[in-house]
Protein backbone atom coordinates (compact mmCIF):
# COMPACT_ATOMS: atom_id res chain seq x y z
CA UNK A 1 75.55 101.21 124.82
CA UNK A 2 78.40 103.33 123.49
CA UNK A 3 79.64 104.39 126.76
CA UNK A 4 79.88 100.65 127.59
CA UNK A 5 81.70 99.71 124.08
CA UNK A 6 84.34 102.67 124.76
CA UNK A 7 84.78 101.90 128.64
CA UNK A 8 85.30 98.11 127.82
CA UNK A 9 87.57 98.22 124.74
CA UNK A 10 89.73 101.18 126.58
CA UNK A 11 89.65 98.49 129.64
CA UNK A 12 89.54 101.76 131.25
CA UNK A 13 87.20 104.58 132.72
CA UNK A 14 89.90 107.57 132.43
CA UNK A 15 91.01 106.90 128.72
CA UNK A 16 87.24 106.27 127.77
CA UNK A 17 85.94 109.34 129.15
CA UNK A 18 88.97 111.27 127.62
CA UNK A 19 87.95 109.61 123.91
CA UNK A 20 84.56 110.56 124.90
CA UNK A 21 84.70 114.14 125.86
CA UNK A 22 82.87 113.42 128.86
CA UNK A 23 84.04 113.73 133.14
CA UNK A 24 85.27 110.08 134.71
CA UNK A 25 82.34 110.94 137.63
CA UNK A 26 79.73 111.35 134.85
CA UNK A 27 80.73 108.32 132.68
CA UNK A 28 81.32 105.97 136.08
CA UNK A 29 77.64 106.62 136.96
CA UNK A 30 76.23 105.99 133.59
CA UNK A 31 77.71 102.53 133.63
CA UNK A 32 76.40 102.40 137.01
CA UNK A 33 72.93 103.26 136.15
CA UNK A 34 72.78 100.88 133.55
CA UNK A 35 74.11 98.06 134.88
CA UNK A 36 71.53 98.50 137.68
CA UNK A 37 68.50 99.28 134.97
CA UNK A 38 69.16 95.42 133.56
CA UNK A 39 69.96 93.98 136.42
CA UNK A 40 73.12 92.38 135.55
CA UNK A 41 76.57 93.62 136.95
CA UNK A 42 78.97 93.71 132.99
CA UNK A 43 82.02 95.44 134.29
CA UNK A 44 84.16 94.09 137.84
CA UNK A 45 86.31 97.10 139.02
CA UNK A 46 89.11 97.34 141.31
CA UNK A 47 91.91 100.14 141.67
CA UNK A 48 93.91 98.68 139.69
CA UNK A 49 92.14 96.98 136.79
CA UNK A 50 88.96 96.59 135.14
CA UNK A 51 87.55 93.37 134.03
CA UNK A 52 84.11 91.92 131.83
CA UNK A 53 81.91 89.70 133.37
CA UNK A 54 80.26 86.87 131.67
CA UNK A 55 77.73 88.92 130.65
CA UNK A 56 79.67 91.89 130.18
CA UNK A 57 81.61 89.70 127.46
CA UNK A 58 78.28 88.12 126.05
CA UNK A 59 76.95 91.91 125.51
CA UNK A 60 80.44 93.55 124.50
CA UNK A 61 79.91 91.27 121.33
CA UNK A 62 76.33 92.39 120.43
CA UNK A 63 76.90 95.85 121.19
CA UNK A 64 80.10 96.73 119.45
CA UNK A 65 78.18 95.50 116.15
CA UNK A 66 75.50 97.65 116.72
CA UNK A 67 77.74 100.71 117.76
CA UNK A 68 79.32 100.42 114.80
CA UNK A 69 76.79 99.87 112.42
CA UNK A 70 75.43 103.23 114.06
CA UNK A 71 78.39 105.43 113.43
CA UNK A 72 78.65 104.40 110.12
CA UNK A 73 75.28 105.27 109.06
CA UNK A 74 75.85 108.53 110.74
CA UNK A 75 78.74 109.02 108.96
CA UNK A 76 77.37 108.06 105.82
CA UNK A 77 74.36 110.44 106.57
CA UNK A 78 77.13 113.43 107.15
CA UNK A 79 79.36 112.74 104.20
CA UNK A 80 76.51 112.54 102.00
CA UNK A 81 75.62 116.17 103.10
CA UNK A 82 79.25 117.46 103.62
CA UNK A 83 81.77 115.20 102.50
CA UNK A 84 83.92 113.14 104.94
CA UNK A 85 85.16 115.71 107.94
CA UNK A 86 87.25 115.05 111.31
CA UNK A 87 90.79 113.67 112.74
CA UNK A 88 92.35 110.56 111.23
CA UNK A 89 94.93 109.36 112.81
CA UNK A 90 97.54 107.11 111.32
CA UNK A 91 100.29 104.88 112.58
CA UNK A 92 103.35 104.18 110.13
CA UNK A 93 106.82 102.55 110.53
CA UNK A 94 109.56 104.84 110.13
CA UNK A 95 111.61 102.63 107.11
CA UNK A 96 112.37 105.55 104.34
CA UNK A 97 110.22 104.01 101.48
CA UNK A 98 107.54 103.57 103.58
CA UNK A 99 107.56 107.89 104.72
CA UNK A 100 108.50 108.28 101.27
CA UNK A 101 105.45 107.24 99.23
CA UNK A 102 103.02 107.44 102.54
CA UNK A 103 104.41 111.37 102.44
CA UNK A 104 102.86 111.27 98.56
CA UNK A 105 99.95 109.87 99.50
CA UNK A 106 98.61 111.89 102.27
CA UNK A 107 100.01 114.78 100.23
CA UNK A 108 97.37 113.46 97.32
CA UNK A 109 94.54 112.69 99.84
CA UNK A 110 94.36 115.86 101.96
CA UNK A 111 93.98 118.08 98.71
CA UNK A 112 91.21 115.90 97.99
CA UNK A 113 89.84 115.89 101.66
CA UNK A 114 90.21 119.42 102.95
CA UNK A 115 87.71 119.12 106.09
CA UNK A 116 89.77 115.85 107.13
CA UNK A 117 92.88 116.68 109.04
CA UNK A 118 95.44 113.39 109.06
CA UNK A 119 98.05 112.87 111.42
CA UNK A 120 100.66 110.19 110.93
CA UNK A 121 102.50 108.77 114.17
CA UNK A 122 105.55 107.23 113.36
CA UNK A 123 105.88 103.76 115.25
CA UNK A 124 109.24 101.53 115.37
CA UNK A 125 107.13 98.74 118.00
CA UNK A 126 103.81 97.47 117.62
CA UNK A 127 100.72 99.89 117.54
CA UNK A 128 98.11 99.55 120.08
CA UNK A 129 95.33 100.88 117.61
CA UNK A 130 92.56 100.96 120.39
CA UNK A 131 94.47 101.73 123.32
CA UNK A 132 96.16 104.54 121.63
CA UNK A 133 93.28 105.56 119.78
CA UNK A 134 94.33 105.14 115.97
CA UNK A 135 92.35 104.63 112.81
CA UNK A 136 94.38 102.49 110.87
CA UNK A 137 97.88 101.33 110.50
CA UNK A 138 100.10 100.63 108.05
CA UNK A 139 102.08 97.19 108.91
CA UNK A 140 104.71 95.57 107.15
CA UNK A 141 104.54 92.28 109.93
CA UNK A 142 100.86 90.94 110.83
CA UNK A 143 99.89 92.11 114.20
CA UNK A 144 99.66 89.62 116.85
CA UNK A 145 95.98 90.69 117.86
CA UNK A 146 93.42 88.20 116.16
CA UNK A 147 90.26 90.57 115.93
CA UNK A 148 92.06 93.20 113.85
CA UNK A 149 90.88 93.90 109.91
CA UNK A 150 93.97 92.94 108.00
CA UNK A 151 93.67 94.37 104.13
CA UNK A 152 97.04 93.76 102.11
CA UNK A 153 98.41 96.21 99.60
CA UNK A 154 101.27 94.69 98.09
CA UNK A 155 104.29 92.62 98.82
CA UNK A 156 108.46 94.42 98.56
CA UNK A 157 110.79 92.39 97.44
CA UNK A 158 114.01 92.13 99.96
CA UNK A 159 117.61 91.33 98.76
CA UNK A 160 121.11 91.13 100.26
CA UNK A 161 123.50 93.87 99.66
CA UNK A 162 126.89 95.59 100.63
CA UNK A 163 129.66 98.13 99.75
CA UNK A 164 131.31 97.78 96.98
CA UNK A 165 134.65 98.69 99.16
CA UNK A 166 133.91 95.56 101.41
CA UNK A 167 132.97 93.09 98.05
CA UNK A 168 136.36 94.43 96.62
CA UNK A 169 138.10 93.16 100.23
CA UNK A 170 136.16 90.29 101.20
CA UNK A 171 135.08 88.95 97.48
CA UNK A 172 131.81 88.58 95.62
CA UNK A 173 129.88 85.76 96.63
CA UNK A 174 128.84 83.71 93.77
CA UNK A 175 126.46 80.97 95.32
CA UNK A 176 124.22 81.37 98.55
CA UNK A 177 126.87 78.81 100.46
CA UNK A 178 129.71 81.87 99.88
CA UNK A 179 127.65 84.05 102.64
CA UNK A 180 128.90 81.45 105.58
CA UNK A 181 132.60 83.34 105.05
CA UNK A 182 131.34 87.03 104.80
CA UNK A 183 130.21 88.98 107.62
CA UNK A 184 126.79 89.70 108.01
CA UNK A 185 124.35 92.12 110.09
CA UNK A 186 122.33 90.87 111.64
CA UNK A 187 118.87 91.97 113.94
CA UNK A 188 119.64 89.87 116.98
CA UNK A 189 121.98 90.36 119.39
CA UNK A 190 124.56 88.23 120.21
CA UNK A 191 123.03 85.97 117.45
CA UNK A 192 123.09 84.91 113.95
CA UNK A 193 120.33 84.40 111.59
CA UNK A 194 119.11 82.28 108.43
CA UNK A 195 118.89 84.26 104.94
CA UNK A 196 116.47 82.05 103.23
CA UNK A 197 117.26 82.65 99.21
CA UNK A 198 115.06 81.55 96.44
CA UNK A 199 115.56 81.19 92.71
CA UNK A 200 112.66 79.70 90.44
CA UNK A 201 111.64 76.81 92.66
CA UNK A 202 114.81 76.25 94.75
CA UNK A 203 115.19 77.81 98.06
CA UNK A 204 118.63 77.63 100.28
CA UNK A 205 118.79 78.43 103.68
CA UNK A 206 121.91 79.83 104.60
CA UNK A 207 122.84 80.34 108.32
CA UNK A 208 125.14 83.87 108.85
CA UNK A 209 126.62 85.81 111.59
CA UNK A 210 128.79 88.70 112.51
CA UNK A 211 130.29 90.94 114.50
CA UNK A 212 128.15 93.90 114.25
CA UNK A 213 123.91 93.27 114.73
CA UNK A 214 121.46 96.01 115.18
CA UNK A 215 117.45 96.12 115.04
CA UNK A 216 117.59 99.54 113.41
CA UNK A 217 117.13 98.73 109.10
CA UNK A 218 118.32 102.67 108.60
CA UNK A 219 121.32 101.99 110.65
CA UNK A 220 122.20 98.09 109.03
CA UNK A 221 122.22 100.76 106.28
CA UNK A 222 124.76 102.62 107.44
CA UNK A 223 126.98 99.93 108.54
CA UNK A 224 127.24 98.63 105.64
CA UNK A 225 128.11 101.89 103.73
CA UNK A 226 130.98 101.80 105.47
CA UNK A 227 131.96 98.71 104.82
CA UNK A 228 131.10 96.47 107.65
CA UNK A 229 129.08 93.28 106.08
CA UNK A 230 126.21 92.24 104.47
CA UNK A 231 122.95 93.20 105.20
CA UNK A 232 118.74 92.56 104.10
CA UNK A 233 116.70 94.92 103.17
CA UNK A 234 113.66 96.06 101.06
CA UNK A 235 115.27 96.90 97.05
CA UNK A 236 113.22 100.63 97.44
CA UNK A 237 114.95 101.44 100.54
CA UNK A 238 118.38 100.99 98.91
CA UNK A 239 117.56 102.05 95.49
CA UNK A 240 119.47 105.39 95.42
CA UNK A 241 122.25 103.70 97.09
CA UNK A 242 122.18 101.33 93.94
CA UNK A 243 122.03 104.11 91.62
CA UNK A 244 124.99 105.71 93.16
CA UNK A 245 126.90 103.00 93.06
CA UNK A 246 127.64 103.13 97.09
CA UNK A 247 126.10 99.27 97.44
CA UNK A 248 125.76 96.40 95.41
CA UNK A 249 123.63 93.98 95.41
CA UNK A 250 124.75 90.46 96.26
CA UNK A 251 123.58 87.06 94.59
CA UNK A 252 121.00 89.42 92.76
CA UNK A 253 119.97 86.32 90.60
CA UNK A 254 118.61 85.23 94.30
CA UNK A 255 115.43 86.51 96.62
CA UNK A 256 114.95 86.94 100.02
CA UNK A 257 110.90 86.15 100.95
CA UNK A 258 109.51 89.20 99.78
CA UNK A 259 107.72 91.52 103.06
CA UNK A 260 104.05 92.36 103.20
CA UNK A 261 102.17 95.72 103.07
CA UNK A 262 99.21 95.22 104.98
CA UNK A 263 96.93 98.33 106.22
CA UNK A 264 95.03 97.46 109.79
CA UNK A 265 91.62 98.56 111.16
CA UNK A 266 90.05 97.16 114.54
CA UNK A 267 86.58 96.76 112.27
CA UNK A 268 85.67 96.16 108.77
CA UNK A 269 82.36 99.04 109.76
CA UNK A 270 84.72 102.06 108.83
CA UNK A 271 83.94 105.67 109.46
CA UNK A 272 83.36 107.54 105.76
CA UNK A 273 87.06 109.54 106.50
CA UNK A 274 89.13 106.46 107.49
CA UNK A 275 87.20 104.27 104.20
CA UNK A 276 88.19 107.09 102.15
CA UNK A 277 91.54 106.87 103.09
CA UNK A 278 91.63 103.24 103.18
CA UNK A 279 90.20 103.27 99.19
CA UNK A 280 92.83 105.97 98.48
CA UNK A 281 95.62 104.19 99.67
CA UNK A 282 94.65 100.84 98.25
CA UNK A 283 94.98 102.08 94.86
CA UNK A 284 97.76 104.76 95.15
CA UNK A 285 100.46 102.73 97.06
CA UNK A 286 100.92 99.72 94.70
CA UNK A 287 100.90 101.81 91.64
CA UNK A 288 103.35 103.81 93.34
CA UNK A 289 105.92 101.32 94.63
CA UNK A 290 105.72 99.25 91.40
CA UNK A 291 106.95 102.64 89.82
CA UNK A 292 109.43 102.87 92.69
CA UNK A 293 110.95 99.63 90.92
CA UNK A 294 111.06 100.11 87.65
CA UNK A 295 107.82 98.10 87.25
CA UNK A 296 109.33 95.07 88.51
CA UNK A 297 106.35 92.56 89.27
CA UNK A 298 106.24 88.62 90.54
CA UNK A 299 109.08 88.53 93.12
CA UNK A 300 110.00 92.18 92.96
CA UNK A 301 106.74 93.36 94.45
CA UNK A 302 102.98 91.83 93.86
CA UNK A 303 100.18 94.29 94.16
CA UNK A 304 97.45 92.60 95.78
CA UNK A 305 94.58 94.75 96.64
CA UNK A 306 92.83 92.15 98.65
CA UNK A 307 91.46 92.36 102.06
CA UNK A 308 92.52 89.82 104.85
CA UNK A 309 90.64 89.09 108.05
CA UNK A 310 93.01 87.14 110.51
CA UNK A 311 89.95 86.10 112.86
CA UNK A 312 86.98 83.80 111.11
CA UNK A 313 83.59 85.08 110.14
């Protein structure tokens, strides 16, 4: 049954019987042999791809229930006797806050957990957490995959800021219809974008543009140090910049909607090191960030704590 789970969320023999520890021959006739033991043909192979059958579909869903119930109750069992052991492995965007308090609390968790070694993969795209072989993530966008476990930490609050050597050239804007005559950057190429800005219960959408665009936050940064535009991004990635006085930020009376922390598992039945770690983190990070800003709540940054299944009971 776990041979079958692995080959059929891998959608491959050769990356399941790597995960496994096991030869391709060996794992190819297991499937075999079982298949022919029930009498029912679950996976259709070709050279190219592998498919479910019906039934391979109708048993995937039974079995990866049991499979996981399973390993956690081993798990359990082992932890209780040891303490949570083995390799966690971690997928993280690369935005500076983000390394910066994930840095502190890995740092915190590993002294805790010495027989559980953690690896963090920094990822600019989307993670494939099965096909890839992850843990857990940590998102700040919801993943397009329905069946993954979504649990959300807190919420950054985004603003609009700039140099003060282009706001001395260009002019301060003083309302959210100013931004149409400033140059922004933007993420899209060859595109402009909407800044959507909020204050109490009034929000203004406000279409911009430029001539520089980029899907890099770090280098929108940089751009802007030197003086070309306007840019959006998270207050704790630009708070030393603040504090330096090398940006300002613009309409600060005014939010951008604020982005989501959300850390993602493929199951809500969680091996005892990735739990730990999930528990860990879910306390750590919005006690952290909300220190990051000064303890700024509401708009700045909401720590939620709650856990938030994209794909019904």
């Amino acid at each position: 049954m776990t041979l079958f789970v692995e080959v059929a969320k891998q959608k491959s023999f050769s990356k399941a019987a790597v995960t496994l520890g096991i030869p391709i021959s060996s794992l190819s006739r297991r499937i075999s042999s079982f298949e022919q033991s029930v009498g029912l043909r679950l996976l259709d192979r070709t050279t190219r791809r592998l498919v479910l059958t019906s039934y391979g579909e109708a048993y995937l869903a039974q079995a990866t229930r049991l499979v996981e119930e399973a390993q956690q109750a081993f798990d359990n069992l082992v932890a209780e006797a040891k303490g949570p052991s083995g390799f966690l492995k971690v997928a993280a965007p690369p935005d500076f806050w983000v390394l910066h308090h994930l840095s502190r609390i890995v740092t915190e968790f590993s002294k805790l957990h010495e027989h559980i070694h953690v690896h963090v993969d920094l990822k600019a795209s989307a993670v494939d957490l099965v096909g890839e072989n992850y843990d857990l993530a940590v998102a700040i966008e919801e993943p397009r995959e329905t069946s993954l476990i979504m649990r959300k930490v807190a919420e950054v609050g985004n603003g609009l800021f700039a140099s003060s050597a282009y706001l001395g050239d260009r002019g301060r804007p003083g309302e959210p219809q100013d931004l149409s005559d400033h140059s922004a950057i933007v993420p899209t190429q060859g595109a402009g974008t909407t800044w959507s800005l909020s204050r109490d219960d009034k929000i203004v959408p406000v279409p911009v543009n430029g001539s520089l665009s980029c899907n890099s936050p770090s280098l929108a940064r940089k751009f802007a140090l030197a003086g070309q535009g306007i840019f959006s991004a998270h207050r704790l990635s630009v708070e030393r910049d603040l504090a330096s006085g090398r940006l300002e930020q613009v309409l600060p009376e005014w939010d951008l909607p604020p982005t989501p922390i959300y850390i993602v598992t493929t199951s809500r039945l969680l091996p005892a090191k990735t739990r730990r770690f999930v528990d860990f983190a879910m306390k750590q990070l919005p006690v952290m960030l909300t220190a990051g800003t000064g303890g700024e709540t509401c708009s700045k940054l909401k720590a939620e704590g709650t856990g938030v299944r994209l794909n019904p009971p």
